[in-house]
C-alpha atoms as a PDB file:
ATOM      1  CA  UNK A   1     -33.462 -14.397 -29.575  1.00  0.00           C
ATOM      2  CA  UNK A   2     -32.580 -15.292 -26.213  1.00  0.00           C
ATOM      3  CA  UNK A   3     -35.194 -15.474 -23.703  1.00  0.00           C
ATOM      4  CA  UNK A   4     -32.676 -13.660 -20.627  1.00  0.00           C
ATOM      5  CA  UNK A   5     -32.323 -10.174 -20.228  1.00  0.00           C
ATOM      6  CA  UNK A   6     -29.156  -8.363 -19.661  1.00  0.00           C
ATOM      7  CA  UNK A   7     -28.690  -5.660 -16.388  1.00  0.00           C
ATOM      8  CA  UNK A   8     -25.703  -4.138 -16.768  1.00  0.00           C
ATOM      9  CA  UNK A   9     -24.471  -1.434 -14.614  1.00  0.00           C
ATOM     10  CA  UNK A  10     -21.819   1.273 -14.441  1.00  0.00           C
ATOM     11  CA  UNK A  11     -20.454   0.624 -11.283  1.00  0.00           C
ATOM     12  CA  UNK A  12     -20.267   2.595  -8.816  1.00  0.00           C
ATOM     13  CA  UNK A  13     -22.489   1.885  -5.281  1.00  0.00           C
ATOM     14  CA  UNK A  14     -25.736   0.195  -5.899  1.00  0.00           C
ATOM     15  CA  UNK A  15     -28.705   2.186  -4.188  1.00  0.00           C
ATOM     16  CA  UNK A  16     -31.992   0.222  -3.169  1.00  0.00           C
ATOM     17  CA  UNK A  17     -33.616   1.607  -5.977  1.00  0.00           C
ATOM     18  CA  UNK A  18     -31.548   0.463  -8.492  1.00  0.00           C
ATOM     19  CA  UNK A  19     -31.465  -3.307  -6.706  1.00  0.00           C
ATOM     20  CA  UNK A  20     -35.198  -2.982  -6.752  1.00  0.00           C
ATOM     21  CA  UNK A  21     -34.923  -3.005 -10.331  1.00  0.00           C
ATOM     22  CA  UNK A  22     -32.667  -5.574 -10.653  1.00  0.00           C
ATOM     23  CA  UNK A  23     -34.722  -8.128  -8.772  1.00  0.00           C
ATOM     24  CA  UNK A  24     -37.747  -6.945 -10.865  1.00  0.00           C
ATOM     25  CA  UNK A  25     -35.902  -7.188 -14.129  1.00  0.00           C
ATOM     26  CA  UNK A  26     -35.372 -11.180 -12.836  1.00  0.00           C
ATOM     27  CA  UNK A  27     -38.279 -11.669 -11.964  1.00  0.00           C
ATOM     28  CA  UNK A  28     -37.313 -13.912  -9.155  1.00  0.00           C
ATOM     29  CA  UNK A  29     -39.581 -16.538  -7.599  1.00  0.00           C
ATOM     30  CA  UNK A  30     -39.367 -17.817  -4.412  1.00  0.00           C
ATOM     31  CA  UNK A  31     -37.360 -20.987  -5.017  1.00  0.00           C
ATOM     32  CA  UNK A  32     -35.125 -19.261  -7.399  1.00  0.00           C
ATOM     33  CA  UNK A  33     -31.031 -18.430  -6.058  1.00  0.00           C
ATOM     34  CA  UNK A  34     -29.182 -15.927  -7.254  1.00  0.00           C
ATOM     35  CA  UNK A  35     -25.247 -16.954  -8.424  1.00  0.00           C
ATOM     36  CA  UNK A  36     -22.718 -14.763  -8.147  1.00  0.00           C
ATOM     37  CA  UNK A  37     -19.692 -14.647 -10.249  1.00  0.00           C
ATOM     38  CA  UNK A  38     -16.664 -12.909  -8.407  1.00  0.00           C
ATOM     39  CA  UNK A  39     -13.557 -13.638 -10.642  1.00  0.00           C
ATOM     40  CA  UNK A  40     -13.193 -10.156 -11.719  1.00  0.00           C
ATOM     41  CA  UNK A  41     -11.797  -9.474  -8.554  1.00  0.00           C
ATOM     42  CA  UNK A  42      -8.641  -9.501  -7.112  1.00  0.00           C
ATOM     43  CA  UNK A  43     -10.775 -10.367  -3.413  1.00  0.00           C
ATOM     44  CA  UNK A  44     -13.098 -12.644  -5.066  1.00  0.00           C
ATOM     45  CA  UNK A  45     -14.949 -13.653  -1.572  1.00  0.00           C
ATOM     46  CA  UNK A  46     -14.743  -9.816  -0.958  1.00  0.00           C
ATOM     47  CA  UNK A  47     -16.512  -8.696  -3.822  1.00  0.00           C
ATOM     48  CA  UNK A  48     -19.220 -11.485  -3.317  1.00  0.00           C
ATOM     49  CA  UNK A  49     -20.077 -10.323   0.638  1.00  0.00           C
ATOM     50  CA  UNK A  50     -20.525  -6.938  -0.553  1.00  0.00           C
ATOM     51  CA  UNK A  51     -22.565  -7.393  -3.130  1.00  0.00           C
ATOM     52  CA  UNK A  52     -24.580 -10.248  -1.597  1.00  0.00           C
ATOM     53  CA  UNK A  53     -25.377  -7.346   1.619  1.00  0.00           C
ATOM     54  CA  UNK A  54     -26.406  -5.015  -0.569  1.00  0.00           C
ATOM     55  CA  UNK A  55     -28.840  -7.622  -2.738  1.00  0.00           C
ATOM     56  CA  UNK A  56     -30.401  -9.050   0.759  1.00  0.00           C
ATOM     57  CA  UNK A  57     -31.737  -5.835   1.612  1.00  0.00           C
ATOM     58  CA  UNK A  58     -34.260  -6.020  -1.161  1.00  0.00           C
ATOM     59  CA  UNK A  59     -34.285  -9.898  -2.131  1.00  0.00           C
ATOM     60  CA  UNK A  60     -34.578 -13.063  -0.003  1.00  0.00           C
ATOM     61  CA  UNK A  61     -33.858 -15.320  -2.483  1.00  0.00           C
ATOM     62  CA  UNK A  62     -30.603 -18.080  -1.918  1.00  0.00           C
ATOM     63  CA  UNK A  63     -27.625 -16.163  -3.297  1.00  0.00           C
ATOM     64  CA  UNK A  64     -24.394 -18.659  -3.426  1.00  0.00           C
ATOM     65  CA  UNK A  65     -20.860 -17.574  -4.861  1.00  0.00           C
ATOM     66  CA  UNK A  66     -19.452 -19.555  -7.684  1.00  0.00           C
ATOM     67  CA  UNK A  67     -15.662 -18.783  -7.699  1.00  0.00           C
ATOM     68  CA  UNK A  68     -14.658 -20.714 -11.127  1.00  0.00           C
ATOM     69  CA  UNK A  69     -11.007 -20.682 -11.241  1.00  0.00           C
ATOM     70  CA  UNK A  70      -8.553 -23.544 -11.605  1.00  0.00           C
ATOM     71  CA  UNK A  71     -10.153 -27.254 -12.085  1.00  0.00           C
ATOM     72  CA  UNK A  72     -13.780 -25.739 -10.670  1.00  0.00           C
ATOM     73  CA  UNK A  73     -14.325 -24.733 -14.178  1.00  0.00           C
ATOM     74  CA  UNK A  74     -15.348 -28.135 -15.173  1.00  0.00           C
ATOM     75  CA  UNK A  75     -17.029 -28.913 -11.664  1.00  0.00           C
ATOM     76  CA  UNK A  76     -20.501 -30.322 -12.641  1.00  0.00           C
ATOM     77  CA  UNK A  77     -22.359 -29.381 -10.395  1.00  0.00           C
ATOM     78  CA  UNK A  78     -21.878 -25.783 -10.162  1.00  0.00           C
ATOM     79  CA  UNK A  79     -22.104 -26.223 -14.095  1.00  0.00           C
ATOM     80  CA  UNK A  80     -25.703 -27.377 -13.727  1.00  0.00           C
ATOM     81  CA  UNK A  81     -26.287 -24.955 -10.601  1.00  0.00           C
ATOM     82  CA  UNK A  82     -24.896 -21.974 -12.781  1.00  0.00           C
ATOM     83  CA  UNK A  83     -27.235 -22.940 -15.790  1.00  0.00           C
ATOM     84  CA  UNK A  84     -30.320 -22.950 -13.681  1.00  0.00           C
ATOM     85  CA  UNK A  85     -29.678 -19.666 -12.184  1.00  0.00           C
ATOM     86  CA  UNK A  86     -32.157 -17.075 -12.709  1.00  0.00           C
ATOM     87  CA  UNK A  87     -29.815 -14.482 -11.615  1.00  0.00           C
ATOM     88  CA  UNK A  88     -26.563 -14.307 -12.521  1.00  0.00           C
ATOM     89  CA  UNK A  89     -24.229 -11.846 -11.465  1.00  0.00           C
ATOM     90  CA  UNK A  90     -20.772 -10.774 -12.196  1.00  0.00           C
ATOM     91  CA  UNK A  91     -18.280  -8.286  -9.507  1.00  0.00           C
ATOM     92  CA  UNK A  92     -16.364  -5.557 -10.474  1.00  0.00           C
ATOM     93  CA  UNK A  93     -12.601  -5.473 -10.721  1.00  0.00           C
ATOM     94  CA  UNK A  94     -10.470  -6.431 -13.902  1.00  0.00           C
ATOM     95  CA  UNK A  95     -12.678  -7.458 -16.713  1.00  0.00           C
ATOM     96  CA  UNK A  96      -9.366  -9.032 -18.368  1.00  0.00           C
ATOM     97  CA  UNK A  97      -8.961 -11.512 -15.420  1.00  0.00           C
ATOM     98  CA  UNK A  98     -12.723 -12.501 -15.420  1.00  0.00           C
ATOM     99  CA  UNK A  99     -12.420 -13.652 -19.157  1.00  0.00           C
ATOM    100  CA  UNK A 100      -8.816 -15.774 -18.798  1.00  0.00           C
ATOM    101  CA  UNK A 101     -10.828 -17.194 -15.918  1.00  0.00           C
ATOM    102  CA  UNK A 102     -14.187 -18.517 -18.561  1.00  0.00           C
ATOM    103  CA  UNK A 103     -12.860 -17.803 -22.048  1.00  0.00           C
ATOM    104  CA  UNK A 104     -13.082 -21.232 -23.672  1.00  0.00           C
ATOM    105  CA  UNK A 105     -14.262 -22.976 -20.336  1.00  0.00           C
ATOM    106  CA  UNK A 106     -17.727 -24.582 -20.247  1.00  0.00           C
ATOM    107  CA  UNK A 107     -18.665 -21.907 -17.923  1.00  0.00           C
ATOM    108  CA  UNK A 108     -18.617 -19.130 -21.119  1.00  0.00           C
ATOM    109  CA  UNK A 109     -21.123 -22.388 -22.349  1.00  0.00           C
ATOM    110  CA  UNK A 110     -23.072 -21.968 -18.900  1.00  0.00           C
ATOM    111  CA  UNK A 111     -23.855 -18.226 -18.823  1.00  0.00           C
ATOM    112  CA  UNK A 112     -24.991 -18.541 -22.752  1.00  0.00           C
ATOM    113  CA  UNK A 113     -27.135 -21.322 -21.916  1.00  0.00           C
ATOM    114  CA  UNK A 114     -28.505 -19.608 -18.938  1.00  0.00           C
ATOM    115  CA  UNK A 115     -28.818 -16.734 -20.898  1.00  0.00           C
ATOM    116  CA  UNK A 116     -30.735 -18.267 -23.627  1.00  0.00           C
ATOM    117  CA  UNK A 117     -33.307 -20.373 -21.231  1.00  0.00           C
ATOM    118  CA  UNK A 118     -34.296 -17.055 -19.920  1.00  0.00           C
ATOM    119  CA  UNK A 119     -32.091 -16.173 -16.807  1.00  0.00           C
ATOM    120  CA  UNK A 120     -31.049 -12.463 -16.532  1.00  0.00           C
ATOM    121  CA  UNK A 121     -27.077 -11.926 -16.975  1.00  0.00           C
ATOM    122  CA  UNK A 122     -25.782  -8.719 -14.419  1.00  0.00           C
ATOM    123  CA  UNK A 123     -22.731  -7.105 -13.902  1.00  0.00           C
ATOM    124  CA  UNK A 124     -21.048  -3.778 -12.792  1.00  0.00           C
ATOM    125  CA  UNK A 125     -18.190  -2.117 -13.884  1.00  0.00           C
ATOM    126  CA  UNK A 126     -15.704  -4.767 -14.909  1.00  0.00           C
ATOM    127  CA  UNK A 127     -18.761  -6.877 -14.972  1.00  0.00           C
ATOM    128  CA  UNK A 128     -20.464  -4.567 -17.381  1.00  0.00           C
ATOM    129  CA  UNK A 129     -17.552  -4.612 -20.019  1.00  0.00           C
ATOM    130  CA  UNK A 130     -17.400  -8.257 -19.991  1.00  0.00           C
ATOM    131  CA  UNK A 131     -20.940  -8.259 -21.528  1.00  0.00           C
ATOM    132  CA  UNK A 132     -20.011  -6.884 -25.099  1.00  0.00           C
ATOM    133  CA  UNK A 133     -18.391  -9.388 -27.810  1.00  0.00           C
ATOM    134  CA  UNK A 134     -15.845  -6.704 -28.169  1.00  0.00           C
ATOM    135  CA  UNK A 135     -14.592  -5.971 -24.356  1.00  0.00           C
ATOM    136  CA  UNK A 136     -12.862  -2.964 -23.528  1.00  0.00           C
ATOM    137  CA  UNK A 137     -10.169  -3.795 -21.425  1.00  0.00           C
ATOM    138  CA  UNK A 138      -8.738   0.242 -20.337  1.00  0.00           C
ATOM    139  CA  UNK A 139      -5.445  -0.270 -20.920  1.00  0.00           C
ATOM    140  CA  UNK A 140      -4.132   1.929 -23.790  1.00  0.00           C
ATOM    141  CA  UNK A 141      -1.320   0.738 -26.394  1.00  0.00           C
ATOM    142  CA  UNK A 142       0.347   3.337 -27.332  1.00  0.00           C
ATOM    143  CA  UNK A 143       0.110   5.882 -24.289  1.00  0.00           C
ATOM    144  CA  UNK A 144       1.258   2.901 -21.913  1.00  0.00           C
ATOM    145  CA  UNK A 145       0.385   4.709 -18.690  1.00  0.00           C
ATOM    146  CA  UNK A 146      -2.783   3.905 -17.451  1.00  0.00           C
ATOM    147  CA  UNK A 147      -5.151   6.561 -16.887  1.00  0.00           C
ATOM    148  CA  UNK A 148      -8.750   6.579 -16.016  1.00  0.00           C
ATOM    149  CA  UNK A 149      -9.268   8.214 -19.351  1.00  0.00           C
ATOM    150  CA  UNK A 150      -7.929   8.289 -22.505  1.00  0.00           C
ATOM    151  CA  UNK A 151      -5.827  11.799 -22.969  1.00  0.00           C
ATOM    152  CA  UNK A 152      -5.620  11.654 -27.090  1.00  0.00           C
ATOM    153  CA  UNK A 153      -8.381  10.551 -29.564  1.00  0.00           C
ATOM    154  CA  UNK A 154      -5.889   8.573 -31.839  1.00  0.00           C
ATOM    155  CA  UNK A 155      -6.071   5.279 -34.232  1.00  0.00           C
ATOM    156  CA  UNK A 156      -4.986   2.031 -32.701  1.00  0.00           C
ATOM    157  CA  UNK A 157      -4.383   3.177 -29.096  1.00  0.00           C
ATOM    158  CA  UNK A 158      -7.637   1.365 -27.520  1.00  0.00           C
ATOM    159  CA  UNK A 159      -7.198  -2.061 -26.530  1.00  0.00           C
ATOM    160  CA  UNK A 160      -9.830  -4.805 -27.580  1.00  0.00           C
ATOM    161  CA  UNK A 161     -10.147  -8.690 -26.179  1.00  0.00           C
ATOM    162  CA  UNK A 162     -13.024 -10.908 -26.513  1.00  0.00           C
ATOM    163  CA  UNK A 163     -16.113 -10.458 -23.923  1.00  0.00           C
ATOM    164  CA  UNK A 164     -18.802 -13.060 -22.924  1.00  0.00           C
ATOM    165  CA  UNK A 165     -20.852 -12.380 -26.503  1.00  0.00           C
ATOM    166  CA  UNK A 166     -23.875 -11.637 -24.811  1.00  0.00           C
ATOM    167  CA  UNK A 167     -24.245  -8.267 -26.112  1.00  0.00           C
ATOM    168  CA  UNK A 168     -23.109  -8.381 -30.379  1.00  0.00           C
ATOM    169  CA  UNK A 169     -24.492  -5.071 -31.386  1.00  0.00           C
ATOM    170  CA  UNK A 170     -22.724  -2.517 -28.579  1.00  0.00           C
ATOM    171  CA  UNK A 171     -19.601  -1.692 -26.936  1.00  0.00           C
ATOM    172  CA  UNK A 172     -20.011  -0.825 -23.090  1.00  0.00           C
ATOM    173  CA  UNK A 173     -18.020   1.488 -21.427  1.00  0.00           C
ATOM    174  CA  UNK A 174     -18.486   2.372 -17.559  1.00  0.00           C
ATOM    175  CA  UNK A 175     -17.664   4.467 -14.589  1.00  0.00           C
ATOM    176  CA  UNK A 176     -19.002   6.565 -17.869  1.00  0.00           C
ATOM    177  CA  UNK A 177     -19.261  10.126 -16.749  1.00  0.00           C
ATOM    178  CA  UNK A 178     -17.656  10.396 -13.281  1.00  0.00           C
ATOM    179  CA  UNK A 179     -14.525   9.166 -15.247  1.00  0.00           C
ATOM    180  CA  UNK A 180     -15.053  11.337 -18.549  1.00  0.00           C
ATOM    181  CA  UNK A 181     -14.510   8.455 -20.817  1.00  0.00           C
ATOM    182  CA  UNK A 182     -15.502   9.997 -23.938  1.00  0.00           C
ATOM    183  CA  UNK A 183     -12.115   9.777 -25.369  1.00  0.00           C
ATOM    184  CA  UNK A 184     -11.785   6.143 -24.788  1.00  0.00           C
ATOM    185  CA  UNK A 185     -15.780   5.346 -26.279  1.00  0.00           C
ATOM    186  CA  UNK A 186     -15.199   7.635 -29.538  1.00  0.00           C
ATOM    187  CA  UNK A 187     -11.931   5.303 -30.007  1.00  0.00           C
ATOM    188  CA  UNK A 188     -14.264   2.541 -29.859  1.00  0.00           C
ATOM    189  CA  UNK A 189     -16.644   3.801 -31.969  1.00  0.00           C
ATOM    190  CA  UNK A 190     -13.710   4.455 -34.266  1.00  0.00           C
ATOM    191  CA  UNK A 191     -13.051   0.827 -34.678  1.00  0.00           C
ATOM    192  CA  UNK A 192     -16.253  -0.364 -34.602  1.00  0.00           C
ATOM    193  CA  UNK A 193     -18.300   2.316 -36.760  1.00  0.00           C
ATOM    194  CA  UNK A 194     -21.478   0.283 -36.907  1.00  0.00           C
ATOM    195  CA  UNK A 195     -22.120  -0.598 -33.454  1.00  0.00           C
ATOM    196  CA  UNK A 196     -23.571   1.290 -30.776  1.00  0.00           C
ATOM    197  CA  UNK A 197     -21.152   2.523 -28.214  1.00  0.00           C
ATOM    198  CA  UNK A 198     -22.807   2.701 -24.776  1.00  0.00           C
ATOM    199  CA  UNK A 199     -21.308   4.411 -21.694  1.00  0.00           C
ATOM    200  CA  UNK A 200     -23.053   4.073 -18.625  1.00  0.00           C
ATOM    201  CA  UNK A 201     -22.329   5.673 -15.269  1.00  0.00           C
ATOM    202  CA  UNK A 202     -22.204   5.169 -11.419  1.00  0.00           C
ATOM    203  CA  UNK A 203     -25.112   4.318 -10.077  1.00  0.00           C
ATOM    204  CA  UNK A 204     -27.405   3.078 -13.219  1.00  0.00           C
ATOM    205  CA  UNK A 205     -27.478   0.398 -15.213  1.00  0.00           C
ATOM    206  CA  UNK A 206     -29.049  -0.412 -18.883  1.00  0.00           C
ATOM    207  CA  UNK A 207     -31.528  -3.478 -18.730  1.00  0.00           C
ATOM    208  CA  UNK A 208     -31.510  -5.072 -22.582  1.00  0.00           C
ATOM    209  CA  UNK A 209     -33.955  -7.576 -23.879  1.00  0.00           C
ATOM    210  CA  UNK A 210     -33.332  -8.267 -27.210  1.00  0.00           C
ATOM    211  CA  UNK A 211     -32.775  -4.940 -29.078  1.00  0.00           C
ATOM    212  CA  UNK A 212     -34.960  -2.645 -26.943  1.00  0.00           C
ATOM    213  CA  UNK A 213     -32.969  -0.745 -23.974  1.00  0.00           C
ATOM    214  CA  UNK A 214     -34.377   0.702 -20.742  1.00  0.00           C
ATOM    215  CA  UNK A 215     -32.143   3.023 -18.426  1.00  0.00           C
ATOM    216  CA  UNK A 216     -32.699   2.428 -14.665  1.00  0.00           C
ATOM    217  CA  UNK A 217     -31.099   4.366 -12.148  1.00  0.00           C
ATOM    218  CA  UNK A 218     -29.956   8.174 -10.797  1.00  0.00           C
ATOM    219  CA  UNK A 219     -27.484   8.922 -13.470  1.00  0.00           C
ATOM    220  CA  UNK A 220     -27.189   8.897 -17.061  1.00  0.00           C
ATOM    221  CA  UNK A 221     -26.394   7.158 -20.044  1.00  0.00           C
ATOM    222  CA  UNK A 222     -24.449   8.239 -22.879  1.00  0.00           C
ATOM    223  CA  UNK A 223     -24.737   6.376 -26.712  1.00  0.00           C
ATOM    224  CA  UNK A 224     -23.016   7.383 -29.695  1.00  0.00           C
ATOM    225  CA  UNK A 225     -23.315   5.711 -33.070  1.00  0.00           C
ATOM    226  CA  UNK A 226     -23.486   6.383 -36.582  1.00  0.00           C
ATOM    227  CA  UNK A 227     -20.783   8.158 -37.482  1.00  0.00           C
ATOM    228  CA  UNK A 228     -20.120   9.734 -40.934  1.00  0.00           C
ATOM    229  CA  UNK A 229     -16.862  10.660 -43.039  1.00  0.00           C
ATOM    230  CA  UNK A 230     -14.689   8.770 -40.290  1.00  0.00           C
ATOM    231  CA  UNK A 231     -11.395   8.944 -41.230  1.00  0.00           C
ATOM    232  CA  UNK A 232      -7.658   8.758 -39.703  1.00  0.00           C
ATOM    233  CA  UNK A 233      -5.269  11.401 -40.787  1.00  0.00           C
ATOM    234  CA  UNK A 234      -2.011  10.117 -42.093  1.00  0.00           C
ATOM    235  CA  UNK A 235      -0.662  11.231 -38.259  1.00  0.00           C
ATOM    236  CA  UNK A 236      -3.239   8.743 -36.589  1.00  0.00           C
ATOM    237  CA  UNK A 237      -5.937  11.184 -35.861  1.00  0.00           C
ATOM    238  CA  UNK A 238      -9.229  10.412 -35.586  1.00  0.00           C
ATOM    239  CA  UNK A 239     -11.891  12.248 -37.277  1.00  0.00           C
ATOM    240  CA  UNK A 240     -15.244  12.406 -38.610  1.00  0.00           C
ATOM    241  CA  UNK A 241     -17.969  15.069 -39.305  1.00  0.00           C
ATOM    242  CA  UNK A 242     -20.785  13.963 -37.501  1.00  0.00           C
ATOM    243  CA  UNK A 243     -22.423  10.879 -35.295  1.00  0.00           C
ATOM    244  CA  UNK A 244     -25.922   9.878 -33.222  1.00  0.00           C
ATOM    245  CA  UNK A 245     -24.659  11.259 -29.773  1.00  0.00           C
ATOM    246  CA  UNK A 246     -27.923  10.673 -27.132  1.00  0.00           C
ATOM    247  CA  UNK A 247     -28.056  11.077 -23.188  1.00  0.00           C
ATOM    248  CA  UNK A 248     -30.881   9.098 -21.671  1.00  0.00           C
ATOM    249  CA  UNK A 249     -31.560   9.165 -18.485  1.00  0.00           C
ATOM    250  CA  UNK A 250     -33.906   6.645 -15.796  1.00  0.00           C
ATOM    251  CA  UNK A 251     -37.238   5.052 -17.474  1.00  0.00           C
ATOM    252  CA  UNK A 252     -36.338   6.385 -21.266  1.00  0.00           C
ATOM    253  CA  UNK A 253     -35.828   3.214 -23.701  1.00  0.00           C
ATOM    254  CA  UNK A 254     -34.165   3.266 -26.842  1.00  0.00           C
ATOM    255  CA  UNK A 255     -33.126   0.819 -29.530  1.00  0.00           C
ATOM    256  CA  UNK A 256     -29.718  -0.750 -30.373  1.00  0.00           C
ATOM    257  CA  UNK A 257     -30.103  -0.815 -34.106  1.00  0.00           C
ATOM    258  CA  UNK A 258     -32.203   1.530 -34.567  1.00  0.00           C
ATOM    259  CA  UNK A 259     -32.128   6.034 -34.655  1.00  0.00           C
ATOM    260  CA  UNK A 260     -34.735   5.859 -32.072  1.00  0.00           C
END
């Protein structure tokens, strides 16, 4: 099991409360640096002075931004610097432009190897779906418009790319409830029946070590899983009789694999 934990947030702003637990989570020392991962973006530098304002109000630790694009990707030293983090952090934006940036890059090699030597992996919005092996990506493929949400509940509309990995056992969906993305995260469980779909919203984040799940933060979580008689009508409906469907809200823990 990997000795890292994983803080993965819904997007949103990020109150001093929920940074607080962040920093805890990481348990940073003071020689420790924080590396920030900003490729999501379409304003990578941007999305790296926002979040590294909000993070100094509650941490005084180094925090550096690691742009990996083009031939930095196999730069070394920010390979070694990335691996040694004890924070690592990923921006919001477009979680499908993050993963053409490290998708078969020794940086994908970095953040698992960080991951598994005990550093803590974080992210928000696009940042959270990157986490999952199975990354939702929000664009639809058969109801082309986007949307924030999903308008039908239909077989082989929800588009699926590989994530990071770090998470094998759940799909995470963000922006969760603001957004009303329970369309979109029942299509997921659709296709992935046993895994645990996790939607998380603005303003709180899911901290994972291992199997075991704590909520931090002011809003709420949403899980479904386990769903029975699933079936798709011969028009492409989804349907089923009956799943796990849990709301958890700050300090309540629950397990991945587990009905608890």
């Amino acid at each position: 099991m990997p000795k890292g934990k994983l803080f993965i947030i819904g997007g949103g702003d990020r109150p001093p409360s929920l940074l607080k637990a962040l920093v805890a989570a990481s348990a940073l020392k003071q020689e420790d640096y924080v590396v920030v991962l900003p490729m999501s973006s379409a304003s990578p530098d941007t999305g790296y002075y926002y979040f590294k304002a909000d993070l100094e109000t509650v941490c005084t630790n180094t925090i550096v931004n690691f742009n990996f694009t083009g031939e930095k990707v196999n730069d070394k030293n920010w390979l070694d610097s990335l691996i040694k983090a004890k924070l690592i952090f990923i921006t919001g934006g477009d979680q499908d432009r993050f993963m053409k940036a490290v998708l078969n890059t020794p940086v994908y090699e970095a953040i698992h190897t960080a991951y598994q030597n005990g550093a803590t992996i974080a992210g928000t919005s696009a940042g959270a779906a990157v986490m999952s092996q199975y990354m939702i990506t929000g664009n639809e493929l058969t109801d082309t418009a986007y949307r924030a949400t999903f308008r039908k509940v239909v077989d082989g509309n929800i588009e699926i790319k590989p994530g990071l990995g770090l998470l094998s056992t759940a799909v995470i969906d963000q922006h969760f409830i603001v957004r009303s993305r329970y369309n979109r995260l029942l299509s997921a469980l659709a296709k992935f029946p046993t895994l645990t779909c996790i939607g998380i919203d603005e303003e709180t984040a899911i901290i994972v070590q291992g199997n075991n799940v704590e909520v931090a933060g002011v809003r709420q979580v949403v899980v479904m899983r386990k769903p029975e008689q699933l079936a798709i009508t011969a028009g492409g409906l989804i349907k089923l009789k009956e799943m796990q469907f849990s709301i958890y809200t700050n300090g309540d823990r629950f397990k991945i694999d587990s009905d608890k």
